[in-house]
Protein backbone atom coordinates (compact mmCIF):
# COMPACT_ATOMS: atom_id res chain seq x y z
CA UNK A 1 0.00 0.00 0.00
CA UNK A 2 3.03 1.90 -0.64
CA UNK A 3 3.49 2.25 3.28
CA UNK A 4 6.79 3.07 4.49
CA UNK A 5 6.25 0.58 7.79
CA UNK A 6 4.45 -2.11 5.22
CA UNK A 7 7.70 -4.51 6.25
CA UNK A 8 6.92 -3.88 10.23
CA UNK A 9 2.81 -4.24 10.33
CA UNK A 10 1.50 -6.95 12.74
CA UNK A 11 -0.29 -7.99 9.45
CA UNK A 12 1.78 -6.46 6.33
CA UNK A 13 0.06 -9.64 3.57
CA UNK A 14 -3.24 -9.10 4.76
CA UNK A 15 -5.29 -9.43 1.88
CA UNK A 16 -6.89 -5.77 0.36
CA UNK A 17 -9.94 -7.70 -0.97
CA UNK A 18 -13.07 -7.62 -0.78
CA UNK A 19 -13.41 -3.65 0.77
CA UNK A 20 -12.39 -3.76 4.18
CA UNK A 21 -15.65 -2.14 5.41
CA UNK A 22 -18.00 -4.86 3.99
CA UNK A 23 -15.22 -7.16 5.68
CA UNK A 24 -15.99 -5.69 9.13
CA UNK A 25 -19.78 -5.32 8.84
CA UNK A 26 -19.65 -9.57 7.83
CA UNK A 27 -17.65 -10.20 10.86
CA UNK A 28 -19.36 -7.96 13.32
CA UNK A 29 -22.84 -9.59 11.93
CA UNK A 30 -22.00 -12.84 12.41
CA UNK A 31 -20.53 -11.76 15.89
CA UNK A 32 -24.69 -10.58 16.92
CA UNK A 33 -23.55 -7.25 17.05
CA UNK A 34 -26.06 -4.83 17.65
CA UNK A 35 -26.59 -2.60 14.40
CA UNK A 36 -25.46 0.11 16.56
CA UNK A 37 -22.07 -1.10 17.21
CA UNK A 38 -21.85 -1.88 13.76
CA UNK A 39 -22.23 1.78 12.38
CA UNK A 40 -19.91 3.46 15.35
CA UNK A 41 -17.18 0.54 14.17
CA UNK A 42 -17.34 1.07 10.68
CA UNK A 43 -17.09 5.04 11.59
CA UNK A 44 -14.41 4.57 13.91
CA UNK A 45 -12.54 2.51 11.10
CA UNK A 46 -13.31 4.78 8.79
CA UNK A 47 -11.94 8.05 10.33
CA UNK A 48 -8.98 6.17 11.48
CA UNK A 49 -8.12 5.32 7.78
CA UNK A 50 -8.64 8.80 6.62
CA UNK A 51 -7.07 10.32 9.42
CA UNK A 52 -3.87 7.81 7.84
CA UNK A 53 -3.97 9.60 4.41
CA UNK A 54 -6.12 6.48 3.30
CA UNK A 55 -3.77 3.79 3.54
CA UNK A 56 -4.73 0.27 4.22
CA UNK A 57 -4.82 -0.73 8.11
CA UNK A 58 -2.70 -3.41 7.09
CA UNK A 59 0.07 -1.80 6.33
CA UNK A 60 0.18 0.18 9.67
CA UNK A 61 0.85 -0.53 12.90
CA UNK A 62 0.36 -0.12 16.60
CA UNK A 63 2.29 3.48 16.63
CA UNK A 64 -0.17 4.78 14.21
CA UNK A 65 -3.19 3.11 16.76
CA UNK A 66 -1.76 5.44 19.47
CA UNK A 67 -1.17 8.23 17.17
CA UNK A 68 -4.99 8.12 16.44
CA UNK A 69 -5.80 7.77 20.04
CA UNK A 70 -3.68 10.56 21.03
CA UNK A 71 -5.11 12.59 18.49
CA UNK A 72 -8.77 11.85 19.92
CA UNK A 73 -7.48 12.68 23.11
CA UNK A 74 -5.55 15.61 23.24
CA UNK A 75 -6.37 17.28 19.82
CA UNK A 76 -9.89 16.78 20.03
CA UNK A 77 -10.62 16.68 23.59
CA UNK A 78 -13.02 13.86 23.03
CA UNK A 79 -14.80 11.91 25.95
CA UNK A 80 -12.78 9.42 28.22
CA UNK A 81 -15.70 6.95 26.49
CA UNK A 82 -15.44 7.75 23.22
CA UNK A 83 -11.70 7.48 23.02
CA UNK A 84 -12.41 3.80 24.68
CA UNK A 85 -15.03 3.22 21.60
CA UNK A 86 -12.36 4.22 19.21
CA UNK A 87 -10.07 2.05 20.27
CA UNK A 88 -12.59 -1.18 21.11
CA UNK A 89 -13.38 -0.72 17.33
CA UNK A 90 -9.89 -1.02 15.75
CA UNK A 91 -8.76 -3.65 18.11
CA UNK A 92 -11.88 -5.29 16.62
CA UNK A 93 -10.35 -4.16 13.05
CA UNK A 94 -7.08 -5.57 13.28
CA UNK A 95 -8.24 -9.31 15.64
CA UNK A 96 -11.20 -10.18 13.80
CA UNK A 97 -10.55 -9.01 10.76
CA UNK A 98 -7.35 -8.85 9.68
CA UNK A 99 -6.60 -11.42 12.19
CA UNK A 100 -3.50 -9.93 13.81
CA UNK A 101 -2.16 -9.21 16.62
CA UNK A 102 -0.84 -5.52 17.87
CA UNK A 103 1.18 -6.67 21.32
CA UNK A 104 1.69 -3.30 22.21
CA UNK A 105 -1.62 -1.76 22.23
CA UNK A 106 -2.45 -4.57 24.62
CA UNK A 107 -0.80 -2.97 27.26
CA UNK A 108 -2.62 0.63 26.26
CA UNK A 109 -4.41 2.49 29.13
CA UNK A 110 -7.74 2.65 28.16
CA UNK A 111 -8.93 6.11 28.93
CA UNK A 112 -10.36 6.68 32.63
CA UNK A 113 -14.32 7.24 33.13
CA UNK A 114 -15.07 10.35 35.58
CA UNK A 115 -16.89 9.22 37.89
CA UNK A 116 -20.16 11.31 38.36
CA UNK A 117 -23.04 11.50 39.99
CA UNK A 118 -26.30 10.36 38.23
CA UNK A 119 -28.78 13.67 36.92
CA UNK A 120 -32.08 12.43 39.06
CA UNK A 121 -35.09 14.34 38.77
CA UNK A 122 -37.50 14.66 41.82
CA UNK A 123 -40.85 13.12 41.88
CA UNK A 124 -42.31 16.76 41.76
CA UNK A 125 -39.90 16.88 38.32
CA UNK A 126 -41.00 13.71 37.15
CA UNK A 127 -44.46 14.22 37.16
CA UNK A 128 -44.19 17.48 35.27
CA UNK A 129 -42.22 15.87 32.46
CA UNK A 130 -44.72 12.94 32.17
CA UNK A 131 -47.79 15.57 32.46
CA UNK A 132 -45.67 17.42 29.32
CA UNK A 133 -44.95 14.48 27.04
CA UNK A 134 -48.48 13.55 24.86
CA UNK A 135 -49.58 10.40 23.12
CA UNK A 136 -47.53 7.24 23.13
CA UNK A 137 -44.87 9.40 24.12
CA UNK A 138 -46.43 9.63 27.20
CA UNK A 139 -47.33 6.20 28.09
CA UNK A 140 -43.11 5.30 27.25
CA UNK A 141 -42.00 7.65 29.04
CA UNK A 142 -44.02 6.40 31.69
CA UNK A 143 -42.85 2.81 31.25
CA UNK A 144 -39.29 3.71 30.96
CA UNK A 145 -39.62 5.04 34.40
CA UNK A 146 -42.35 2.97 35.79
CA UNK A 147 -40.01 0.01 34.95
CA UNK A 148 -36.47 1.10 35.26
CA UNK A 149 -35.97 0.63 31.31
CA UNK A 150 -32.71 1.77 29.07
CA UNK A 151 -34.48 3.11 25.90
CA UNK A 152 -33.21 0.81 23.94
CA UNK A 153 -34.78 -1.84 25.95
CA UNK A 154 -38.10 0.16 26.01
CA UNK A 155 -38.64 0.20 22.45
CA UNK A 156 -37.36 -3.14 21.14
CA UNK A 157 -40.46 -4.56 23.90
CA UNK A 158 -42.32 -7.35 22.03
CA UNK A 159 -45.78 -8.10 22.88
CA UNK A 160 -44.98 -11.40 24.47
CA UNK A 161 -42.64 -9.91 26.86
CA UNK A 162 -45.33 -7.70 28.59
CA UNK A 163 -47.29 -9.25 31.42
CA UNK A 164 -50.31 -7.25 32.02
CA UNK A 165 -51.92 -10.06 34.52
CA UNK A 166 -48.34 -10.75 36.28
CA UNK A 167 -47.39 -6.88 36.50
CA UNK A 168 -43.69 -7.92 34.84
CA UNK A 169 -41.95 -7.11 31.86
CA UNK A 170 -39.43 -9.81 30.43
CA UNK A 171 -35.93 -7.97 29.24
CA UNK A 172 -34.88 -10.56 26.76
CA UNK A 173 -31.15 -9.36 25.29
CA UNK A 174 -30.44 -6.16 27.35
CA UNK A 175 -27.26 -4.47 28.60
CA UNK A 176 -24.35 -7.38 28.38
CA UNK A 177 -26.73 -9.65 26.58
CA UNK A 178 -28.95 -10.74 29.77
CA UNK A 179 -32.46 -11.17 30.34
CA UNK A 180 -33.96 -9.81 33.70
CA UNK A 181 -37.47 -9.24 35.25
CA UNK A 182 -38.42 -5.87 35.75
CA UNK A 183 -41.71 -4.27 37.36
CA UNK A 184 -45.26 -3.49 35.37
CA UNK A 185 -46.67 0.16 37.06
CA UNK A 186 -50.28 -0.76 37.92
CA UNK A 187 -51.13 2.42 36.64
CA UNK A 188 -49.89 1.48 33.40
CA UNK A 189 -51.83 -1.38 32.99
CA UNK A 190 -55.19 -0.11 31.65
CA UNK A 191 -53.24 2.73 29.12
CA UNK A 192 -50.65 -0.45 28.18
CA UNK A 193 -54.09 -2.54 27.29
CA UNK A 194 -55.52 0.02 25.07
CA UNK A 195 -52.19 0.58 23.21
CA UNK A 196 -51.30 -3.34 22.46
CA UNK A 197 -55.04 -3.25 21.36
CA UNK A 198 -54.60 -0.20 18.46
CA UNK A 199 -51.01 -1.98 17.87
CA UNK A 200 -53.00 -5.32 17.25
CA UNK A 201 -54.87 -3.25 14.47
CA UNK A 202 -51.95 -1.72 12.74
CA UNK A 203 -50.49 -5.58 12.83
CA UNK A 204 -53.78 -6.66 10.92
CA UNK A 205 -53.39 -3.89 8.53
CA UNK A 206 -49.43 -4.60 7.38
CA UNK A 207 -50.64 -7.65 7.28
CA UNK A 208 -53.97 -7.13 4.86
CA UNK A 209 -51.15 -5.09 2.70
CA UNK A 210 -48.82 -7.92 2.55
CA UNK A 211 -46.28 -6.84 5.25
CA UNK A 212 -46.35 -7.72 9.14
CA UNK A 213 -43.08 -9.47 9.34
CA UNK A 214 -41.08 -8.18 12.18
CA UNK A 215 -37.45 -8.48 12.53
CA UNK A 216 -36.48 -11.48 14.55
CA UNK A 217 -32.74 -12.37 15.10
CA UNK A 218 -31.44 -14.80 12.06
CA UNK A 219 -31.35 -18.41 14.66
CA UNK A 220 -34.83 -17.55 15.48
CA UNK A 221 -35.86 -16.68 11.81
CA UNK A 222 -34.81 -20.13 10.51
CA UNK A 223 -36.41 -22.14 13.42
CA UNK A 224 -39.77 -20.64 13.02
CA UNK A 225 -40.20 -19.28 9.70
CA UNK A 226 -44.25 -17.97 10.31
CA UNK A 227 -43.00 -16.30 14.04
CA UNK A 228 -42.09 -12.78 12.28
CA UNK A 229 -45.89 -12.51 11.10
CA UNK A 230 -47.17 -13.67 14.69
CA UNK A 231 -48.58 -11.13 16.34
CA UNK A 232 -47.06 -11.90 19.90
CA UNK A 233 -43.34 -11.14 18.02
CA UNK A 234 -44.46 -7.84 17.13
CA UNK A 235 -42.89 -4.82 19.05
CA UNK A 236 -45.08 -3.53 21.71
CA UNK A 237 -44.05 0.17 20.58
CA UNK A 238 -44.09 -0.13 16.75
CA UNK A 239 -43.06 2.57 14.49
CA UNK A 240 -46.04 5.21 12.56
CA UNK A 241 -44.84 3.60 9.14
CA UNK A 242 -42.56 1.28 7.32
CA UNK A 243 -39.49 1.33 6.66
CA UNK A 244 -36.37 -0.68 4.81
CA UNK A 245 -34.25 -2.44 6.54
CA UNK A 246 -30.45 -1.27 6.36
CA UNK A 247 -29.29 -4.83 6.60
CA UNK A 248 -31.38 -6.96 4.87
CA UNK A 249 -33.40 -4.72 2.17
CA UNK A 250 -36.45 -5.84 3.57
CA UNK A 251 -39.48 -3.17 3.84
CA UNK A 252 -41.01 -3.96 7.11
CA UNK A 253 -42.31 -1.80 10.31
CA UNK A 254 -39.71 -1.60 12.74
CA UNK A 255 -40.04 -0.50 16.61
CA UNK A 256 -40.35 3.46 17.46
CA UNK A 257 -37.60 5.12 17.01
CA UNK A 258 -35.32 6.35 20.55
CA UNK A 259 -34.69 9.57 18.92
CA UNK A 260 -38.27 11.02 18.36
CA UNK A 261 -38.53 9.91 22.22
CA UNK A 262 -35.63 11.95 22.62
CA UNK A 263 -36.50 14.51 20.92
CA UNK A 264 -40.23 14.50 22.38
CA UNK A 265 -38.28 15.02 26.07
CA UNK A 266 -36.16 18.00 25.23
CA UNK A 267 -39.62 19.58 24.21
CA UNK A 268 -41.26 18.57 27.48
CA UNK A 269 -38.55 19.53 29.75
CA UNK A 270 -38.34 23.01 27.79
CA UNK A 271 -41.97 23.24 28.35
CA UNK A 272 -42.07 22.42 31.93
CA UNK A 273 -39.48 24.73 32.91
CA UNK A 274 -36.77 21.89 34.21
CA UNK A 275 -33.56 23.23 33.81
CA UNK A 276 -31.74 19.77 34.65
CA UNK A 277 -29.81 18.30 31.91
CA UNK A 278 -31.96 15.42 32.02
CA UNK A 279 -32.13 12.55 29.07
CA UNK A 280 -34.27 9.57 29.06
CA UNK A 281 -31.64 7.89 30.91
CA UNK A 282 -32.50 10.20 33.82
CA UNK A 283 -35.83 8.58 34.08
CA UNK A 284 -33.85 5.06 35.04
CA UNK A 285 -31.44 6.99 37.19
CA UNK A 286 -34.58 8.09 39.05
CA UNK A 287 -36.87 5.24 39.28
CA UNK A 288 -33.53 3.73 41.05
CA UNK A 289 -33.11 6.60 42.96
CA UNK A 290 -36.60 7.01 44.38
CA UNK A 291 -37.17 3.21 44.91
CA UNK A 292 -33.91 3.42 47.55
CA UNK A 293 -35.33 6.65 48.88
CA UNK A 294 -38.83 5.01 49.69
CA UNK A 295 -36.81 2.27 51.52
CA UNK A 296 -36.57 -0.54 48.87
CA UNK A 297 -33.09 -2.20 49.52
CA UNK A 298 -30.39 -2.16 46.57
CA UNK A 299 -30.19 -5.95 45.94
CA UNK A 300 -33.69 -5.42 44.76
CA UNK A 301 -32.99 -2.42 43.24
CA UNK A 302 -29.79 -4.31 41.49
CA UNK A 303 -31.96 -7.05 39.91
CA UNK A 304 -34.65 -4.97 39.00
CA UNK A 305 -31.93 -3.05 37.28
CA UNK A 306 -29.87 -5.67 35.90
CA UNK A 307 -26.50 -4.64 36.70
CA UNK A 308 -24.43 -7.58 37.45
CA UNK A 309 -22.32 -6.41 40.17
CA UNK A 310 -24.25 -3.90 42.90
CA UNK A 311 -21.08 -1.94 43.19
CA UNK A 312 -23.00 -0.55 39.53
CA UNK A 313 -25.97 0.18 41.97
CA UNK A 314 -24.23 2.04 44.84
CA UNK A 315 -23.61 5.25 42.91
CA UNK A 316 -27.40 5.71 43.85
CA UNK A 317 -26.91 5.20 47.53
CA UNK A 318 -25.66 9.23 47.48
CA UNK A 319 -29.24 9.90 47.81
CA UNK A 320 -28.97 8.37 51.81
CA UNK A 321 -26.32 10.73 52.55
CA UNK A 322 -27.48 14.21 51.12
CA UNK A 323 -27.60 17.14 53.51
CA UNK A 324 -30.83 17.72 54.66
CA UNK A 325 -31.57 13.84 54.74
CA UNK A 326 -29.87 11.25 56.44
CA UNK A 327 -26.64 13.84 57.30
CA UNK A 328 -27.44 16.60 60.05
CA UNK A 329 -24.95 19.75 59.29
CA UNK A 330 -22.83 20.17 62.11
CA UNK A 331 -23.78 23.75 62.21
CA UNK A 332 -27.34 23.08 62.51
CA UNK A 333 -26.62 21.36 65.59
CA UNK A 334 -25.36 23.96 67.94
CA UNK A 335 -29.21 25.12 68.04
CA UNK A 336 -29.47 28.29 70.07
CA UNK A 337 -25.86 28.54 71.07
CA UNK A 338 -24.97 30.29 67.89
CA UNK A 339 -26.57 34.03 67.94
CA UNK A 340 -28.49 34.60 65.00
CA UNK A 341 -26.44 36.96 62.47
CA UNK A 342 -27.42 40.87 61.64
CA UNK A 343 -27.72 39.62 57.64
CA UNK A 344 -29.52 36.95 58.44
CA UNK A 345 -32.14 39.01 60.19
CA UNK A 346 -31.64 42.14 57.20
CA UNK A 347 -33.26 39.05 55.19
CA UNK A 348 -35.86 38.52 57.11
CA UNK A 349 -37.15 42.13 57.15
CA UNK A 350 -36.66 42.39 53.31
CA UNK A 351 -34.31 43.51 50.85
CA UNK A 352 -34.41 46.97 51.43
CA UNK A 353 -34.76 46.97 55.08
CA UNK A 354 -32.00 48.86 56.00
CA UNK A 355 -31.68 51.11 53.53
C-alpha cells in the first residue's frame, strides 16, 4: 500500500480484498452485534483510515493506533468513552478481521471514566415531564420510568414480553446480553391494554397489505419461519410507518424510534421549565433513585436493574447521605448557642430593610 512501515505491520500480507468495510460489517454480523455497534465501528474505522492519508490498516501498525488515540485525546478533547469506543473498534479491526495481533496496544491504558453523579429528577420533576410528554410518548415515558428501562430496551419490547396479569416485563437481550425481570406500574396497565389493542390493528393492517413481518434475530428466523408474522413477536411500541431495513433490504415496520422519544423530552422539559440536563436515561437513574429513597433495599434495586455487580448500583446510595436527609450539618446542631447573624435578620425584614 506503498506504506513506508508495510515490512513492520503486525499484518503487512493481509489481503486488500473484498473492501475492508463490507469485511468488518460480515464479521461484526456474524458476531450478533447490535446494528449500533456496527455503524460506530465502521465510523471509527473509517476516520482512522482517513485520518492515515487512506492507507490500508494493514500496512500500519500499533504506533499509528496510538497516534490516532492521542489525536482523539488531546487534539480533540473527546470523551474518556469515546476514546475507549475508538479504540474497542480497531482492536476489533485488526483481531477479527485482519486477524492480527498488535502486542503493544495490549498494554494501552484505556482512557479513565469520571466518575459522576447520576442527573435524578425529583418526583415533583418527574411528574411534570410525564404531564408534558403527549400520546404514546407519554405512556413510554411512563414505562421507561415505571419500569427502570434503558431506551433501547423500552422500544425493542415485544408483545410477548409484557405481562399485564403478572405486573412484569421480560428484558430478553439487554445491557451485556442478559435477560432480567423488571416491574409493570399498575397504573400502566389499563393505558398499556388500550395501546397493544390499536397496535394489534396496525399488525392486521401490514398484514392485509402484505407486510407484518417483524425483525427477529437470524437463529430464530430459521427455526420458526411464520413467528415474524405472529402477532405476539411484534414490538409492543411499533413505528407510525414502514421502513427498509439497512441490513437486509427488507421493507417492514420496525419498533419506534429512541430519537423522536428523545427529541419528544427536550420539548417537554423546555416546556415544563426543568432546567436539569436530564435525558431519558435520567428517568432510570430516578426510578432507582426514588425506589432506595422510599426504603426498597439495593439488591432489589440491582436485579430490577440488571446490573451484574451492585457496586453498579451504589452510585445511587448518594441519595442516603445528602444534607438535609440522612446527614445533620454540624452547624445546625449547635441550636441556640450560635446568635443569629445581623444579615440573616436584614433578610428577614426584606431587601431593602436597611436602607
Amino acid at each position: 500500500m506503498g506504506s513506508d512501515r508495510a515490512s513492520h505491520s503486525p499484518c503487512a500480507d493481509a489481503p486488500a480484498t473484498p473492501r475492508l468495510l463490507e469485511l468488518v460489517r460480515a464479521r461484526i454480523r456474524f458476531k450478533h452485534y447490535s446494528i449500533r455497534t456496527e455503524q460506530a465501528y465502521v465510523d471509527w474505522i473509517r476516520r482512522y483510515i482517513r485520518f492515515h492519508g487512506n492507507r490500508h490498516p494493514s500496512g500500519l501498525d500499533h504506533t499509528h493506533v496510538v497516534r490516532f488515540l492521542t489525536h482523539l485525546a488531546c487534539e480533540l478533547d473527546v470523551a474518556s468513552s469515546t476514546q475507549n469506543q475508538a479504540q474497542s473498534a480497531l482492536l476489533f479491526l485488526y483481531r477479527e478481521v485482519l486477524g492480527c495481533r498488535l502486542p503493544l496496544l495490549d498494554g494501552v491504558t484505556r482512557a479513565k471514566a469520571a466518575m459522576r453523579l447520576p442527573v435524578v429528577l425529583t418526583t415533583s420533576e418527574v411528574a411534570s415531564l410525564l404531564r408534558a410528554l403527549t400520546g404514546d410518548h407519554r405512556l413510554f415515558g411512563e414505562l421507561l420510568y415505571g419500569s427502570g428501562l434503558r431506551i433501547m430496551e423500552g422500544v425493542r419490547l415485544r408483545v410477548k414480553d409484557v405481562d399485564l396479569s403478572r405486573r412484569e416485563i421480560l428484558v430478553r437481550d439487554g445491557k451485556g446480553a442478559k435477560d432480567r425481570v423488571t416491574v409493570l406500574p399498575d397504573r400502566l396497565v389499563a393505558g398499556l391494554r388500550r395501546h397493544l389493542h390499536d397496535t394489534g390493528h396496525l399488525h392486521r393492517v401490514d398484514l392485509r397489505d402484505g407486510f407484518g413481518a417483524v425483525w427477529l434475530p437470524s437463529a430464530l428466523e430459521r427455526k420458526y419461519p411464520r413467528a415474524a408474522q405472529e402477532w405476539c413477536w411484534q414490538y409492543a411500541f411499533p413505528a407510525d410507518r414502514r421502513s427498509l431495513d439497512p441490513r437486509t433490504g427488507v421493507v417492514r415496520r420496525h419498533h419506534m424510534s429512541d430519537q423522536s422519544f428523545q427529541r419528544a423530552m427536550r420539548e417537554a422539559l423546555r416546556a415544563s421549565g426543568i432546567t436539569k440536563p436530564a435525558t431519558p436515561h435520567t428517568l432510570r437513574h430516578s426510578f432507582a433513585t426514588h425506589l432506595l429513597e422510599s426504603g426498597h433495599d439495593i439488591r432489589t434495586v440491582q436485579e430490577l436493574l440488571g446490573h451484574s455487580d451492585v457496586s453498579t448500583t451504589m452510585i445511587y446510595t448518594h441519595v442516603l447521605n445528602r444534607g438535609g436527609r440522612a446527614v445533620v450539618s454540624p452547624l445546625d446542631r449547635l441550636g441556640r448557642r450560635l446568635p443569629r447573624r445581623n444579615d440573616d435578620q436584614d433578610a428577614a425584614a426584606g431587601p431593602f430593610a436597611s436602607s
